[in-house]
PDB file of N, CA and C in Angstrom:
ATOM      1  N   UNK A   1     -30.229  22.443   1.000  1.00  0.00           N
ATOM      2  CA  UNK A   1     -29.161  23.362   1.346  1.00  0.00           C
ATOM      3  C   UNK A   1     -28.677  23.105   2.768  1.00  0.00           C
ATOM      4  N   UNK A   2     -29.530  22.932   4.011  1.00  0.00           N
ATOM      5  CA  UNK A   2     -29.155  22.436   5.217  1.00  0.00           C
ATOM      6  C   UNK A   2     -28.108  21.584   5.621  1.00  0.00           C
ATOM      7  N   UNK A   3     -28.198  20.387   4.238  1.00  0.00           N
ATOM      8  CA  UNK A   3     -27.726  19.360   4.657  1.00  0.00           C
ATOM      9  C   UNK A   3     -26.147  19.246   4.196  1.00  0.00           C
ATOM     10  N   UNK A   4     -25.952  20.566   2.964  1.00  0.00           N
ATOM     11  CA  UNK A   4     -24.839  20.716   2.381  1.00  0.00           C
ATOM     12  C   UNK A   4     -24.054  21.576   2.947  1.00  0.00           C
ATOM     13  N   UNK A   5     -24.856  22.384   4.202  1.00  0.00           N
ATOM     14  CA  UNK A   5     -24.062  23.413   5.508  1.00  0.00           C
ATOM     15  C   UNK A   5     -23.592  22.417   6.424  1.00  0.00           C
ATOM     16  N   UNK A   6     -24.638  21.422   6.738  1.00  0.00           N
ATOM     17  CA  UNK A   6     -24.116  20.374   7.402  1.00  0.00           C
ATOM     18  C   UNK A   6     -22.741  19.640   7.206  1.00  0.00           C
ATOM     19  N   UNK A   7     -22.646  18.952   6.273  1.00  0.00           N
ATOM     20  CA  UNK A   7     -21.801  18.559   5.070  1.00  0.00           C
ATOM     21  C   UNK A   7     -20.404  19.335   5.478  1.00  0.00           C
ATOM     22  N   UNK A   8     -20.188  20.294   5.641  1.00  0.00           N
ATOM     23  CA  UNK A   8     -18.901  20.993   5.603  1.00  0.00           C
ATOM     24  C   UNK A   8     -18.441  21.425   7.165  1.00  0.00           C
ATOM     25  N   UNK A   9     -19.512  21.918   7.908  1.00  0.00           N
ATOM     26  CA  UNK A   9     -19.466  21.447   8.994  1.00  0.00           C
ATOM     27  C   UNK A   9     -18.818  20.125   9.775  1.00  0.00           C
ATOM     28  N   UNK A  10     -19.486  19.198   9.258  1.00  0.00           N
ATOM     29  CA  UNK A  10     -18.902  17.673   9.739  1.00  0.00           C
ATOM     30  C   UNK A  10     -17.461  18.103   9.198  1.00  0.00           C
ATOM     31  N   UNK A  11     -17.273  18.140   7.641  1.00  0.00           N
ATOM     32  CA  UNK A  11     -16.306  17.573   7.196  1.00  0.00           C
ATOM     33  C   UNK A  11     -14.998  18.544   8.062  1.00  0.00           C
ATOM     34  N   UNK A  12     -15.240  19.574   8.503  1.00  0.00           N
ATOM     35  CA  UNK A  12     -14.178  20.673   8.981  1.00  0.00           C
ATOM     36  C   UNK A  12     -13.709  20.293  10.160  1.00  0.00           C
ATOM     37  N   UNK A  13     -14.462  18.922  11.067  1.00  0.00           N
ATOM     38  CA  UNK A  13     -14.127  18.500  12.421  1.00  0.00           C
ATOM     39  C   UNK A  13     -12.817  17.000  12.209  1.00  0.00           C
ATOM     40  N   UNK A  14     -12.519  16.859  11.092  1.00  0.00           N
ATOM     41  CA  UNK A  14     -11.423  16.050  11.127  1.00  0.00           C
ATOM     42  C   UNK A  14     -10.998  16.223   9.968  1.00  0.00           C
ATOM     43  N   UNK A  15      -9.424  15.232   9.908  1.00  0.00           N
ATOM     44  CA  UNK A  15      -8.579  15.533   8.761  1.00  0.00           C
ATOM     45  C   UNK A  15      -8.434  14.179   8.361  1.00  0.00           C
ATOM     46  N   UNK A  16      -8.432  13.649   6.960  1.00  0.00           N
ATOM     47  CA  UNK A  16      -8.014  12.665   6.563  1.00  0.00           C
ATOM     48  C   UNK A  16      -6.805  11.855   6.795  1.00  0.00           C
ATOM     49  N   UNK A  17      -5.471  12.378   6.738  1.00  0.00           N
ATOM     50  CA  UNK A  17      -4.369  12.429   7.312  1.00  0.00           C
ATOM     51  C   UNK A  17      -4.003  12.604   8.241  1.00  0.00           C
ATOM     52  N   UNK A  18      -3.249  11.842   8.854  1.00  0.00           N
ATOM     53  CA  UNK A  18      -2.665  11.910  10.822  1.00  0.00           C
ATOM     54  C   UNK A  18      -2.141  13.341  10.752  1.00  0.00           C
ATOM     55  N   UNK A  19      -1.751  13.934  11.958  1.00  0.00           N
ATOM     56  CA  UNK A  19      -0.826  14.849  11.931  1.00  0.00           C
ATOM     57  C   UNK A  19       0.705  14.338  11.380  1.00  0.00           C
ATOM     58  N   UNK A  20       0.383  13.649  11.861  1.00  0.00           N
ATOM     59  CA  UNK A  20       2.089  13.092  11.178  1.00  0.00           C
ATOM     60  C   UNK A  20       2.589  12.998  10.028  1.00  0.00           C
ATOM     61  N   UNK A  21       1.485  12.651   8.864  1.00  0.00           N
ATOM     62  CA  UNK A  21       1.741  12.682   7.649  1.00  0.00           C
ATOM     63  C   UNK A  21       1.935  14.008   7.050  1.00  0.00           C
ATOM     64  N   UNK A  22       0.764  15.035   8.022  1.00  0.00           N
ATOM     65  CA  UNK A  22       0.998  16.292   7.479  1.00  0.00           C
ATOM     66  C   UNK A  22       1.843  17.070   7.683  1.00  0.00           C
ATOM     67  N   UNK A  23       2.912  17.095   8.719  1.00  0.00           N
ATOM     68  CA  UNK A  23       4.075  17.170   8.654  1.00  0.00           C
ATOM     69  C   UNK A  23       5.264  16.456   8.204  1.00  0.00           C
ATOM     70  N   UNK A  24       5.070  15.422   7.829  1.00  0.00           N
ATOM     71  CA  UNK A  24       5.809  15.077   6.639  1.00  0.00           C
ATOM     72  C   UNK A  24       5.676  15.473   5.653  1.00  0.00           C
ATOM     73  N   UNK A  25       4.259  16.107   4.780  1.00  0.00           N
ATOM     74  CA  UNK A  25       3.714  16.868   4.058  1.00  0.00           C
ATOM     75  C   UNK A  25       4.808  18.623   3.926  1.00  0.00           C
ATOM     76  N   UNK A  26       4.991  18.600   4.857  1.00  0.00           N
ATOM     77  CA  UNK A  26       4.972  20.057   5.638  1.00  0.00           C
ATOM     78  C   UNK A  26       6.756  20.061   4.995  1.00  0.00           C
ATOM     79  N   UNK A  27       7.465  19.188   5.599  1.00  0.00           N
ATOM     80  CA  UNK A  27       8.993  19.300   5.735  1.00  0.00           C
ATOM     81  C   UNK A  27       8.943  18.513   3.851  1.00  0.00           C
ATOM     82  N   UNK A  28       8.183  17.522   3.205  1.00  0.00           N
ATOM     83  CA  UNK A  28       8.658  17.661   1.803  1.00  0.00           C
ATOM     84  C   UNK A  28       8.413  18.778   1.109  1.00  0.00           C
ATOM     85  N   UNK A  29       7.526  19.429   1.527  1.00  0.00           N
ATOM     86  CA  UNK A  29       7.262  21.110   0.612  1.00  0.00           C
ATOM     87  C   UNK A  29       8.762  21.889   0.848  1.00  0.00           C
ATOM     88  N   UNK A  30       9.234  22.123   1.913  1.00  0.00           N
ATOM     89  CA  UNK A  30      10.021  23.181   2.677  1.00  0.00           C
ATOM     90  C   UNK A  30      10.946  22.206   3.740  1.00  0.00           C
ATOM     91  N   UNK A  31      12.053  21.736   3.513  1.00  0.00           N
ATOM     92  CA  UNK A  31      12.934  20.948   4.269  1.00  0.00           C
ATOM     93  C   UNK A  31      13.359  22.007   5.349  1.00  0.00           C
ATOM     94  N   UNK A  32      13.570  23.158   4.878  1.00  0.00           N
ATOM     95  CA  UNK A  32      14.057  24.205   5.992  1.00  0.00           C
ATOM     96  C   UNK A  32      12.751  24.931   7.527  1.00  0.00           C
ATOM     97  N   UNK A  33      11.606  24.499   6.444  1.00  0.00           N
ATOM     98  CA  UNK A  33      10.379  25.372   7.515  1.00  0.00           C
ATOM     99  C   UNK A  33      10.865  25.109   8.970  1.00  0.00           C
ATOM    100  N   UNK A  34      10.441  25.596   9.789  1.00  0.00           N
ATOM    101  CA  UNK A  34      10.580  26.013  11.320  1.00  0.00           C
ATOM    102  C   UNK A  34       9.792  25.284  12.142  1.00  0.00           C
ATOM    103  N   UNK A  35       9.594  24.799  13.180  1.00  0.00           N
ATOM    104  CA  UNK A  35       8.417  23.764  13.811  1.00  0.00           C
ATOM    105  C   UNK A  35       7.443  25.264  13.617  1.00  0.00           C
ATOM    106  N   UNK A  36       7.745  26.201  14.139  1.00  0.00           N
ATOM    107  CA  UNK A  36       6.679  27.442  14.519  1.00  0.00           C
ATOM    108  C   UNK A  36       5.913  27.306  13.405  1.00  0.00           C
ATOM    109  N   UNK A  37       6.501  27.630  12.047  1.00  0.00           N
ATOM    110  CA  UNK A  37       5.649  27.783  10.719  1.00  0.00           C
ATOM    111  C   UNK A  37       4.952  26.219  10.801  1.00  0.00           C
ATOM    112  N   UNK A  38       5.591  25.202  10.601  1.00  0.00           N
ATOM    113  CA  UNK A  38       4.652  23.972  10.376  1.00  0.00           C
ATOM    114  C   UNK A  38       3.812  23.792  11.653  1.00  0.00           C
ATOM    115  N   UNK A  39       3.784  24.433  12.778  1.00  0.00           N
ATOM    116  CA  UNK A  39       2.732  24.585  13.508  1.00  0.00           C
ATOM    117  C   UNK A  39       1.537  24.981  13.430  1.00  0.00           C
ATOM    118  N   UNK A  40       2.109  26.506  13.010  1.00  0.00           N
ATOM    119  CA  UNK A  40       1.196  27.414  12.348  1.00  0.00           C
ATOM    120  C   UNK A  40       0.298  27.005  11.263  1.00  0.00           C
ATOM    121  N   UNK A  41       1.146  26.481  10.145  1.00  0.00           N
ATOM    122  CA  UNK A  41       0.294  26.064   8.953  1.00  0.00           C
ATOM    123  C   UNK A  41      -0.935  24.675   9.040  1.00  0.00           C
ATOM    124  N   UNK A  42      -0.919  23.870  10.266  1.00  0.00           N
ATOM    125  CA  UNK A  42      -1.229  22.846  10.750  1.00  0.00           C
ATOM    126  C   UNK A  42      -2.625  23.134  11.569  1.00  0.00           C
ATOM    127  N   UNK A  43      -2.295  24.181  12.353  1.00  0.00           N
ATOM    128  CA  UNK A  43      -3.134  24.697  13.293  1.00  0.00           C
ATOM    129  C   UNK A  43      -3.246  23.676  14.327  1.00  0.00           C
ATOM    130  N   UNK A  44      -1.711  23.444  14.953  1.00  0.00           N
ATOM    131  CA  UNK A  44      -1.313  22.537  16.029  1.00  0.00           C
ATOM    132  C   UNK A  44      -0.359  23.436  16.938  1.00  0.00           C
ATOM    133  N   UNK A  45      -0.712  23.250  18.182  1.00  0.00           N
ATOM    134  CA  UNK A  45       0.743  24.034  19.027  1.00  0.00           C
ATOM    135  C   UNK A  45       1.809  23.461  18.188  1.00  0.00           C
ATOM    136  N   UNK A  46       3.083  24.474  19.004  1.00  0.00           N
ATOM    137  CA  UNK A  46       4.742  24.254  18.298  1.00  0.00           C
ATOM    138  C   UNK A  46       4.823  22.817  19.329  1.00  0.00           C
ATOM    139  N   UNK A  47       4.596  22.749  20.564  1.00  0.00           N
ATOM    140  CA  UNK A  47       4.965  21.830  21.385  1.00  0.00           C
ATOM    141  C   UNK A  47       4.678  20.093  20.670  1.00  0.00           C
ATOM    142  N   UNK A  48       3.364  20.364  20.054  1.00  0.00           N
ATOM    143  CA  UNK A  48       2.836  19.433  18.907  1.00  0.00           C
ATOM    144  C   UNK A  48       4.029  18.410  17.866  1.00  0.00           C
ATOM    145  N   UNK A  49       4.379  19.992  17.413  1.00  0.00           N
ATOM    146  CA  UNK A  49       4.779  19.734  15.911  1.00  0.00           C
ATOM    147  C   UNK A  49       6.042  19.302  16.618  1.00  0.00           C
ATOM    148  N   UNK A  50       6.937  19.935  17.704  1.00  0.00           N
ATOM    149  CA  UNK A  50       8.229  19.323  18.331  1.00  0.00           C
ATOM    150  C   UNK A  50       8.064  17.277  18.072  1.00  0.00           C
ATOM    151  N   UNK A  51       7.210  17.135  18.874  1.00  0.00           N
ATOM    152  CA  UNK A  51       6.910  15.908  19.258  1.00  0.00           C
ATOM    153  C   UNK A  51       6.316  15.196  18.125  1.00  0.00           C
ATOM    154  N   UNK A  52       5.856  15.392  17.035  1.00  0.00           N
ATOM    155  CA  UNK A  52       5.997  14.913  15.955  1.00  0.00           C
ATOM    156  C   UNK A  52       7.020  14.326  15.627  1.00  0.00           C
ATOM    157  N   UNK A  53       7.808  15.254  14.910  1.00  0.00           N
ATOM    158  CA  UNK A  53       9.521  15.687  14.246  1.00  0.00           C
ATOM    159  C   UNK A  53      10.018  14.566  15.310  1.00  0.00           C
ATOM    160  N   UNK A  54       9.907  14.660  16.525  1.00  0.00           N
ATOM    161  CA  UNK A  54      10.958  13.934  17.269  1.00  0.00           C
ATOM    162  C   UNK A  54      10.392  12.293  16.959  1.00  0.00           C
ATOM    163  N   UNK A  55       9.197  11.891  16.763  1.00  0.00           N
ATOM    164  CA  UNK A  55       8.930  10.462  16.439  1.00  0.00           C
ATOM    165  C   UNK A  55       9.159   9.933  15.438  1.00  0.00           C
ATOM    166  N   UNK A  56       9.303  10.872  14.268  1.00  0.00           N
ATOM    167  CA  UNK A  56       9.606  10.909  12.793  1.00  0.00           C
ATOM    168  C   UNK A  56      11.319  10.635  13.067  1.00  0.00           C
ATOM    169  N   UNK A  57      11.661  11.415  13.698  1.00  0.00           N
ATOM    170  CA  UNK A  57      13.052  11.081  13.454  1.00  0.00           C
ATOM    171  C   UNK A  57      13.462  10.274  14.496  1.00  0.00           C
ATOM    172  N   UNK A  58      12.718   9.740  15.978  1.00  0.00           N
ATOM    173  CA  UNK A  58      13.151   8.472  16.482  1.00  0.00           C
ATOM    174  C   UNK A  58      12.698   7.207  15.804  1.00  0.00           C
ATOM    175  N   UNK A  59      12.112   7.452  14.677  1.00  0.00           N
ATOM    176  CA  UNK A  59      11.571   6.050  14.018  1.00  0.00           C
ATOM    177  C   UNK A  59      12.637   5.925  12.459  1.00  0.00           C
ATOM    178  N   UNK A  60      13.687   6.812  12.452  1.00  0.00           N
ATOM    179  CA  UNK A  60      14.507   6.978  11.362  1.00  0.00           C
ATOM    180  C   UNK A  60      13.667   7.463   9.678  1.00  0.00           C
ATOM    181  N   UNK A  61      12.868   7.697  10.047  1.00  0.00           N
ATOM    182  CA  UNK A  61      11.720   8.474   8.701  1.00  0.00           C
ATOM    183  C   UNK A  61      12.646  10.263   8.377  1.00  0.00           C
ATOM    184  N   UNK A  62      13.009  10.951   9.229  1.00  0.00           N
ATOM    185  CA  UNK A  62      13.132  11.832   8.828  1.00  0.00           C
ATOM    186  C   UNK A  62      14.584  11.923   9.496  1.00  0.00           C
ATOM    187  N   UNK A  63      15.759  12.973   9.308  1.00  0.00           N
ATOM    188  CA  UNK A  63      17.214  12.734   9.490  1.00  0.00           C
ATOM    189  C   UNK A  63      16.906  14.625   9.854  1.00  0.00           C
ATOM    190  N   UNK A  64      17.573  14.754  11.173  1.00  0.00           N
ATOM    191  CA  UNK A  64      17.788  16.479  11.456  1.00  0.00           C
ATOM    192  C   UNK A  64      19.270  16.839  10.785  1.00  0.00           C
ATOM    193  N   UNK A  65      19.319  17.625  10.926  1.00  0.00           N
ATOM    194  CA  UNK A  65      20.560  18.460  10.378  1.00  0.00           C
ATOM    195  C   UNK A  65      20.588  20.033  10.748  1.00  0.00           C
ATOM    196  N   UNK A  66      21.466  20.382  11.923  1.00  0.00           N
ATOM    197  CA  UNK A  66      21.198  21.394  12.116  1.00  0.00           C
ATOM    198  C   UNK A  66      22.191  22.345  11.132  1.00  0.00           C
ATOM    199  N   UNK A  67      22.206  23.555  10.538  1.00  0.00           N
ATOM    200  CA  UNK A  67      23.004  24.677   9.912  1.00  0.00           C
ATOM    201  C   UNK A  67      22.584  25.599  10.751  1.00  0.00           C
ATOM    202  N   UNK A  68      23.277  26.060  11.520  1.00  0.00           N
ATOM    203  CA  UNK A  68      23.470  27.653  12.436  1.00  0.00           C
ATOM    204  C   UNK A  68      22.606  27.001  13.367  1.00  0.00           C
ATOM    205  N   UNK A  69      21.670  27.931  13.307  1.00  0.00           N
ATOM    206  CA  UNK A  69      20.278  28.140  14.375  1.00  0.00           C
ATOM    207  C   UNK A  69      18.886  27.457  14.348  1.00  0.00           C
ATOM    208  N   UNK A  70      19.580  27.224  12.604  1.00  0.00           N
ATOM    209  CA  UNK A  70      17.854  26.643  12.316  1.00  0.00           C
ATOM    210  C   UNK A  70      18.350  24.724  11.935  1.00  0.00           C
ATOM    211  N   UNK A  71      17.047  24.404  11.848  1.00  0.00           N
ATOM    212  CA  UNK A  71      16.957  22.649  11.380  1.00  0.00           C
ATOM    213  C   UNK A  71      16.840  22.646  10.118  1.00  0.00           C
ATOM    214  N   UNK A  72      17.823  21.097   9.697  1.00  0.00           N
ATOM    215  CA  UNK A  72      17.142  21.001   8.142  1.00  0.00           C
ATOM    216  C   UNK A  72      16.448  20.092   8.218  1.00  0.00           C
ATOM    217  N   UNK A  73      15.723  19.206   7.877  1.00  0.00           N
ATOM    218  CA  UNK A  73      15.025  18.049   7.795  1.00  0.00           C
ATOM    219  C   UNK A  73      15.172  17.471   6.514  1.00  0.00           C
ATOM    220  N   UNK A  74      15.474  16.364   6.742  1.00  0.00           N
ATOM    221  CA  UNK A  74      15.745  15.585   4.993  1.00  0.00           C
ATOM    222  C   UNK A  74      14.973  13.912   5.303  1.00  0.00           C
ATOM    223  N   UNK A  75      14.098  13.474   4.794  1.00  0.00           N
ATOM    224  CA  UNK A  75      13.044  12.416   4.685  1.00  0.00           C
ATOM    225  C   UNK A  75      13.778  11.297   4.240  1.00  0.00           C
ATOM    226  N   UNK A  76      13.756  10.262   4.587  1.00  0.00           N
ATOM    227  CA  UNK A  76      14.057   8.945   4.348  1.00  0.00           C
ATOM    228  C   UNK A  76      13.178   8.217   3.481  1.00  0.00           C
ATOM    229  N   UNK A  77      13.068   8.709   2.313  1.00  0.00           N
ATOM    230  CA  UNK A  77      11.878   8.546   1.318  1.00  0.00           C
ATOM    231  C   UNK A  77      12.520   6.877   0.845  1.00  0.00           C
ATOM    232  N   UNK A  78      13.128   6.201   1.053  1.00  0.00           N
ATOM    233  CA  UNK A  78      13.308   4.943   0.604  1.00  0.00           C
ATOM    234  C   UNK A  78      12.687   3.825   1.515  1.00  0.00           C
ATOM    235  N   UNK A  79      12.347   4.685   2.678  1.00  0.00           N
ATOM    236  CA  UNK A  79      11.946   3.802   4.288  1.00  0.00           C
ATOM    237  C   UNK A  79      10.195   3.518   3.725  1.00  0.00           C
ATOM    238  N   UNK A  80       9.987   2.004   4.025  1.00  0.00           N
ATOM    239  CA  UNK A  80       8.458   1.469   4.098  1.00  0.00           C
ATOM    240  C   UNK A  80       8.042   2.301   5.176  1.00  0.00           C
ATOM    241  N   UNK A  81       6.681   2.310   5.028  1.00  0.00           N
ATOM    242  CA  UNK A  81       5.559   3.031   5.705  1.00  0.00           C
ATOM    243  C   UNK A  81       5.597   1.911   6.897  1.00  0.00           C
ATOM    244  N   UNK A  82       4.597   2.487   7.711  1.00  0.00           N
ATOM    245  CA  UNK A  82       4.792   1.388   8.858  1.00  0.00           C
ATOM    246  C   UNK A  82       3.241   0.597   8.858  1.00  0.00           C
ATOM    247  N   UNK A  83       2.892   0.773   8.127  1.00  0.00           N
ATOM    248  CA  UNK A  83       1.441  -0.054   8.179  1.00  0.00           C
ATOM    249  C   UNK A  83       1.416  -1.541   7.400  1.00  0.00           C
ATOM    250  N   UNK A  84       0.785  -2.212   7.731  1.00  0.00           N
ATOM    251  CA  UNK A  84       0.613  -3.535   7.641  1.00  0.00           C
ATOM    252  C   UNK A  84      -0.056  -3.746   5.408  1.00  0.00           C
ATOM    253  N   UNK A  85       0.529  -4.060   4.567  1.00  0.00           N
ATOM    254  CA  UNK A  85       0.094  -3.778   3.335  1.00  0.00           C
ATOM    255  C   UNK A  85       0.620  -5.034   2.165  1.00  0.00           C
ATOM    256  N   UNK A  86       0.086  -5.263   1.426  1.00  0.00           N
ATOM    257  CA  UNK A  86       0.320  -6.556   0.405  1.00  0.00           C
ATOM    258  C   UNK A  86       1.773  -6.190  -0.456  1.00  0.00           C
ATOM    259  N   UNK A  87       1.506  -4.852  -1.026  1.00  0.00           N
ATOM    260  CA  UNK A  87       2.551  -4.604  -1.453  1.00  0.00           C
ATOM    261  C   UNK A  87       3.231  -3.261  -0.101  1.00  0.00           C
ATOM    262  N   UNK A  88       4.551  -3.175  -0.095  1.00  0.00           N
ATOM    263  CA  UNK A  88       5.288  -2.650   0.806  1.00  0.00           C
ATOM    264  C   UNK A  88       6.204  -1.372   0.101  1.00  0.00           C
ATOM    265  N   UNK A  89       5.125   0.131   0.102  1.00  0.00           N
ATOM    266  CA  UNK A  89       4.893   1.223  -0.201  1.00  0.00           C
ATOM    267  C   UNK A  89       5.844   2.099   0.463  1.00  0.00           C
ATOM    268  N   UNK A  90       6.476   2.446   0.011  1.00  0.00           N
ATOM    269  CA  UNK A  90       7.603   3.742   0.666  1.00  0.00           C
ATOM    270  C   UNK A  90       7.234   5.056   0.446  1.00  0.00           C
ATOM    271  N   UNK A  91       7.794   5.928   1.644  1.00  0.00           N
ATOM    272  CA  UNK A  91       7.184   6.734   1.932  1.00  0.00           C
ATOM    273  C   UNK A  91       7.769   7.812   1.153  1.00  0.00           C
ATOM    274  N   UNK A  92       8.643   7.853   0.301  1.00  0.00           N
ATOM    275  CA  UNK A  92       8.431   8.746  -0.877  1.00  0.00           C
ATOM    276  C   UNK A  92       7.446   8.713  -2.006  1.00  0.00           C
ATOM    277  N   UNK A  93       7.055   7.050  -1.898  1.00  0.00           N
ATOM    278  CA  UNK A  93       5.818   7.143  -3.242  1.00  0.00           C
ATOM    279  C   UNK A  93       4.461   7.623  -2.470  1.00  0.00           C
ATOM    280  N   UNK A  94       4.462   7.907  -1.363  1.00  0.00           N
ATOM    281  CA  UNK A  94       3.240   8.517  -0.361  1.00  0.00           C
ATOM    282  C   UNK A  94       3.393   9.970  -1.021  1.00  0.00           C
ATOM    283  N   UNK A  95       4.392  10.559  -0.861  1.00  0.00           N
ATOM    284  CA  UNK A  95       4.763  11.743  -0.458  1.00  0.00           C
ATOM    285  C   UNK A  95       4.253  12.093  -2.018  1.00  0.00           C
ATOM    286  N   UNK A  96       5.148  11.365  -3.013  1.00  0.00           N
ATOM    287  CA  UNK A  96       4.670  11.771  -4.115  1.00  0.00           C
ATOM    288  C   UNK A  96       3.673  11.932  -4.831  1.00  0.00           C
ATOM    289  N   UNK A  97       2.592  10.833  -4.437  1.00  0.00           N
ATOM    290  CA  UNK A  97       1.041  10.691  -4.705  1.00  0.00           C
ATOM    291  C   UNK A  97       0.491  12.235  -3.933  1.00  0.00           C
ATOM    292  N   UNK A  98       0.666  12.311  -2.983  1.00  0.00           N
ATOM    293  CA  UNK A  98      -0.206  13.289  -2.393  1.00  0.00           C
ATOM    294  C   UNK A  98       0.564  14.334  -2.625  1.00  0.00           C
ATOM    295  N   UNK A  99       1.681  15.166  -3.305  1.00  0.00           N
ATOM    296  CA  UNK A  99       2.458  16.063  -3.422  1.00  0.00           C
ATOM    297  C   UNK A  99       2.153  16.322  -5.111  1.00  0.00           C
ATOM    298  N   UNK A 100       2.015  15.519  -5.771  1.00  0.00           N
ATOM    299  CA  UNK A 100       2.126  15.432  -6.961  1.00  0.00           C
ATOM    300  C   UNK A 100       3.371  15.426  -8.222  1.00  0.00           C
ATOM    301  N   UNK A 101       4.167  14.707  -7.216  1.00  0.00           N
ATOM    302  CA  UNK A 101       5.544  15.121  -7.767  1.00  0.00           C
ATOM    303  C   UNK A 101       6.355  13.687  -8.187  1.00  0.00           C
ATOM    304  N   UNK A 102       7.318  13.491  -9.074  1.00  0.00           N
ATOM    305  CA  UNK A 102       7.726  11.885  -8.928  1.00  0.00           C
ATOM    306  C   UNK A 102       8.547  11.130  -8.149  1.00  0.00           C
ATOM    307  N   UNK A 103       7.803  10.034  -7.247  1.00  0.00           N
ATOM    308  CA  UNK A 103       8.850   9.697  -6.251  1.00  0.00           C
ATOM    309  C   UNK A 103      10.050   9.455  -6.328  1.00  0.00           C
ATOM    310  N   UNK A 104      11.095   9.925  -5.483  1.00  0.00           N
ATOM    311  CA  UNK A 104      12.573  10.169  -5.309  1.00  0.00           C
ATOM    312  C   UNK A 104      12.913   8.536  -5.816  1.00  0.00           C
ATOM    313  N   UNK A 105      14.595   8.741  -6.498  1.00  0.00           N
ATOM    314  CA  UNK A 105      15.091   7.802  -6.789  1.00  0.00           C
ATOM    315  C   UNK A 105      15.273   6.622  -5.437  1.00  0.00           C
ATOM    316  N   UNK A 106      15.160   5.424  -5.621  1.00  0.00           N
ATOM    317  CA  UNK A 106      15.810   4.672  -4.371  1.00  0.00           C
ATOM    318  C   UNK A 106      17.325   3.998  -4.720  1.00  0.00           C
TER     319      UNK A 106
END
């Protein structure tokens, strides 16, 4: 039993996924969410999640769109991932594997 308190312990000190993915995570659930809420839901400052969003969208992965007051965010799901890979995986078929949903048309 120790070792299975242990076990969850460890496992609760990191995340499989960068922050980055999980806000990409974050904006394919809810294109409209708020940095505050995907902060919140993250358990990252807003200052965080700003500076995310802003690398996502200085690397052309994600496209802003403001309506009124608030942001929209719309994903460049046709854009390759940026990692080094045999076959060359786009980041809607990411989104979709881990979302469970079928990746967007290209």
């Amino acid at each position: 039993m120790f070792s299975g308190i242990w076990y969850l312990i460890k496992m609760a000190s990191w995340t499989f996924l960068t922050h980055h993915a999980r806000v990409l995570l974050c904006v394919a659930h809810d294109p409209g969410m708020r940095l505050r809420d995907i902060a919140a839901s993250l358990n990252i400052a807003e200052r965080s999640a700003f500076g995310i969003i802003t690398d996502l969208i200085e690397a052309g992965y994600v496209v802003k769109e403001k309506n009124g007051r608030r942001n929209r965010y719309h994903i460049q799901a046709h854009l390759p991932l940026p990692e080094p890979d045999v076959r060359e995986r786009t980041i809607g078929e990411i989104l979709a594997l881990l979302t469970g949903t079928d990746a967007p048309a290209t």
